[in-house]
Protein backbone atom coordinates (compact mmCIF):
# COMPACT_ATOMS: atom_id res chain seq x y z
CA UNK A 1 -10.27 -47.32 -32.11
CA UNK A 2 -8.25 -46.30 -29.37
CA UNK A 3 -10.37 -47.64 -26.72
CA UNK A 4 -10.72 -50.90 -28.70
CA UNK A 5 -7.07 -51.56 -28.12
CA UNK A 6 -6.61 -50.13 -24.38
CA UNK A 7 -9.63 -52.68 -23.82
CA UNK A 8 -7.74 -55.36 -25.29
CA UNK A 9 -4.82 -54.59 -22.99
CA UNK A 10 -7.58 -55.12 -20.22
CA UNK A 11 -8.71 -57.87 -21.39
CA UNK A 12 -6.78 -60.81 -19.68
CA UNK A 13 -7.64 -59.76 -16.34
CA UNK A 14 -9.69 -62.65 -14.98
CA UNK A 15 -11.97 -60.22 -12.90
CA UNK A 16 -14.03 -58.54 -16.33
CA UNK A 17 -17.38 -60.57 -16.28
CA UNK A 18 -18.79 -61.14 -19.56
CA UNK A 19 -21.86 -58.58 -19.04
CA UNK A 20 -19.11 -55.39 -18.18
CA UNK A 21 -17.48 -56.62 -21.53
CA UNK A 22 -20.73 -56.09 -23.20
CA UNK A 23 -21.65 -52.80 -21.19
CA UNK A 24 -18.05 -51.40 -22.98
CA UNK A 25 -19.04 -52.53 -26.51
CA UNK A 26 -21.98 -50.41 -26.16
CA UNK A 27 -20.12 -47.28 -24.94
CA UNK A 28 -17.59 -47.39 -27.70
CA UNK A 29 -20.41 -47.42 -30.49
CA UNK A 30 -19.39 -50.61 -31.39
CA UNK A 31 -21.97 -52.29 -33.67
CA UNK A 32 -20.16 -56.03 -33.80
CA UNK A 33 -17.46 -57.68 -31.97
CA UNK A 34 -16.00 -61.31 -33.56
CA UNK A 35 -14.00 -63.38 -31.16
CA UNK A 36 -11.98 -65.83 -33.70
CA UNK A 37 -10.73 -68.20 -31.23
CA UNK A 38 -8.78 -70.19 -33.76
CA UNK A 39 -6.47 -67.27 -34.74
CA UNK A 40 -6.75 -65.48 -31.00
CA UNK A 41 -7.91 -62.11 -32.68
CA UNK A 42 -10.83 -59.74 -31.27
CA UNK A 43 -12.49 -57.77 -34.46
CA UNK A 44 -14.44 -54.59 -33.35
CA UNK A 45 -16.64 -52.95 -36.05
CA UNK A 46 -17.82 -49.74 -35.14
CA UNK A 47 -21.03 -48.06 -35.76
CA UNK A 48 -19.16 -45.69 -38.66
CA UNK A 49 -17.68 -48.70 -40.28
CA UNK A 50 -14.07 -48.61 -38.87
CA UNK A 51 -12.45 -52.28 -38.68
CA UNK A 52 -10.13 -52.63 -35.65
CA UNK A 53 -8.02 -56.24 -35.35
CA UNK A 54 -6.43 -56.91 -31.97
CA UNK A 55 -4.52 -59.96 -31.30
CA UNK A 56 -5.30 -61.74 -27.87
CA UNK A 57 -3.97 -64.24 -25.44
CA UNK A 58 -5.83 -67.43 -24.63
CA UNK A 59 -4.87 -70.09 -22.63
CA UNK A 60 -7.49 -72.48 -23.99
CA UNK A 61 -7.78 -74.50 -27.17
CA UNK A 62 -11.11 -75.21 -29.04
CA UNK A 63 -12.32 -78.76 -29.02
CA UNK A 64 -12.51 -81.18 -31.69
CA UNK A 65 -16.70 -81.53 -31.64
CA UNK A 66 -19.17 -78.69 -31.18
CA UNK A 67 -20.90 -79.73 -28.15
CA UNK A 68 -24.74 -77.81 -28.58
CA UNK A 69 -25.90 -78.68 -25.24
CA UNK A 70 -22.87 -77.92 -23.43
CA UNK A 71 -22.61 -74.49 -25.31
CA UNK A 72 -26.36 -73.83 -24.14
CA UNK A 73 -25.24 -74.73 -20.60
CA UNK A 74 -22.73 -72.44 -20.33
CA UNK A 75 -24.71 -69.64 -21.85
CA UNK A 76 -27.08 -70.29 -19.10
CA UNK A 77 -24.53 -70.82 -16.46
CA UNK A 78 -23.25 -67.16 -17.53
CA UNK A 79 -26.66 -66.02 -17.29
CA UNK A 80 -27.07 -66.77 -13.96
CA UNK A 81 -23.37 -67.02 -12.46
CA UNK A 82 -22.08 -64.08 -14.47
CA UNK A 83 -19.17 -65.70 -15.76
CA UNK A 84 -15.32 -63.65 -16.42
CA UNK A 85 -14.81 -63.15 -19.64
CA UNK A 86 -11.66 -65.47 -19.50
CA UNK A 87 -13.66 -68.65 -18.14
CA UNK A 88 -16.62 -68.04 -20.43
CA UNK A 89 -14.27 -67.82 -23.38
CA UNK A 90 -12.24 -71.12 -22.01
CA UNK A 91 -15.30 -73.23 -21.70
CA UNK A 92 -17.28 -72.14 -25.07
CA UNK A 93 -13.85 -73.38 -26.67
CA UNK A 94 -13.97 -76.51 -24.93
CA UNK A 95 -17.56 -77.07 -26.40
CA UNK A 96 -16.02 -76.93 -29.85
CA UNK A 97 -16.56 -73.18 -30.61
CA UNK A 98 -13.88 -71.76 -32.70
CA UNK A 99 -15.53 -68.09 -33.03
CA UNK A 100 -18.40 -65.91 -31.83
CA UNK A 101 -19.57 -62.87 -32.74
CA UNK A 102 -21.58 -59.91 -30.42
CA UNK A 103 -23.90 -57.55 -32.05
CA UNK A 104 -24.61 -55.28 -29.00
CA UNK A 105 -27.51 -53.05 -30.64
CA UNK A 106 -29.22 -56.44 -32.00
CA UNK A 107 -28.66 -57.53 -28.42
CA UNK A 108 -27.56 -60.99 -29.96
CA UNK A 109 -24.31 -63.07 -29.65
CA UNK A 110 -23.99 -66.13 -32.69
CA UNK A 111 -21.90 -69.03 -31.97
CA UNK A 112 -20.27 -71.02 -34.29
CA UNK A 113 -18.10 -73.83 -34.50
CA UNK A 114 -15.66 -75.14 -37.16
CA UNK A 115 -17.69 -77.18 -39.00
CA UNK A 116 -20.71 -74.56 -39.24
CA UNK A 117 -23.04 -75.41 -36.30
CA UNK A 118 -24.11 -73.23 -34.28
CA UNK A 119 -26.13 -71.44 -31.27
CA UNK A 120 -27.46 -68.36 -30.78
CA UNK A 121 -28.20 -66.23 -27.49
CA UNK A 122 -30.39 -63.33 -26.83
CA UNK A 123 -29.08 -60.73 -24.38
CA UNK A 124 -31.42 -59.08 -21.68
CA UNK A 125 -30.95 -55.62 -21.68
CA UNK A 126 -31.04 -55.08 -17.91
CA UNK A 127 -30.92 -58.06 -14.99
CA UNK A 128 -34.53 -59.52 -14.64
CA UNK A 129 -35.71 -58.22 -18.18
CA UNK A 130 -37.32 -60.77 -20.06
CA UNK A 131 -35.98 -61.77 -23.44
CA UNK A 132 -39.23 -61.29 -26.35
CA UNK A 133 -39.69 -65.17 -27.78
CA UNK A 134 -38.24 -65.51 -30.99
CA UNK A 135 -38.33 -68.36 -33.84
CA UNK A 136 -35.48 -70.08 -33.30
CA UNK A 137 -34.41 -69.93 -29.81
CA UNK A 138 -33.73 -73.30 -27.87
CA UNK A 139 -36.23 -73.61 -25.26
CA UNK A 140 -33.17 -73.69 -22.66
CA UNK A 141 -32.76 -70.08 -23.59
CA UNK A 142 -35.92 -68.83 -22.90
C-alpha cells in the first residue's frame, strides 16, 4: 500500500484530473476507493483484500442538502471538461455529498449523501466509448 500513500501525498496538486486518478486506481490493483468527505479520509481496498486509510486535506465543506441535479451536472461537466480532482471533489461537496466510493473494475463510482440519497455514474473505459444502458441510470447520464 505503498503507492496508496505516495498517491495521497500527490494528491493536493490541483493539476491531477479526475480520469488520471482513476487510470492509478487501476494500476495499483485497487478494487474500491471511498472518499469520506466528512472525516477527510481516502480508503483504498485492494484486489487481495488489504485496507489502506489515508487522511487528506480539503478545503471544502459538504453542504447541508444533497442537491441530485447539481451532482448529475457536475458528473457531466467532468465528463466533458475533465475536471481536477480537487474541483470535482469541492463541488460534489457543495451538492451535499459527504462520501463516494470508485469501484474501478465495475467501472462505477456511487454517490451518497448524509441522509442516504444518492447518484450513481458509469465510467467509459476509453474517451468516446459508449457507456451499455443500464436500469437505473438518469437519462442525463446516458
Amino acid at each position: 500500500m505503498e503507492l496508496q500513500r505516495e498517491f495521497v501525498s500527490n494528491l493536493q496538486s490541483r493539476s491531477l484530473k479526475f480520469s488520471g486518478f482513476l487510470k492509478s486506481l487501476e494500476s495499483m490493483d485497487i478494487e474500491s476507493c471511498r472518499f469520506d468527505l466528512l472525516d477527510g479520509r481516502l480508503l483504498f481496498l485492494s484486489g487481495d483484500g488489504v485496507l489502506c486509510s489515508e487522511k487528506i486535506t480539503l478545503d471544502s465543506k459538504v453542504g447541508s442538502k444533497f442537491k441530485d441535479g447539481e451532482v448529475r451536472q457536475v458528473i457531466l461537466d467532468n465528463q466533458s471538461q475533465n475536471l481536477s480532482l480537487q474541483e470535482f471533489v469541492a463541488r460534489m461537496m457543495a451538492c451535499g455529498i459527504s462520501s463516494f466510493t470508485i469501484y474501478p473494475e465495475g467501472r462505477r463510482v456511487i454517490y451518497f449523501g448524509q441522509k442516504g440519497d444518492c447518484c450513481y455514474e458509469f465510467i467509459r473505459s476509453e474517451p468516446g466509448d459508449v457507456r451499455r444502458p443500464e436500469p437505473g441510470i438518469s437519462k442525463a447520464l446516458q
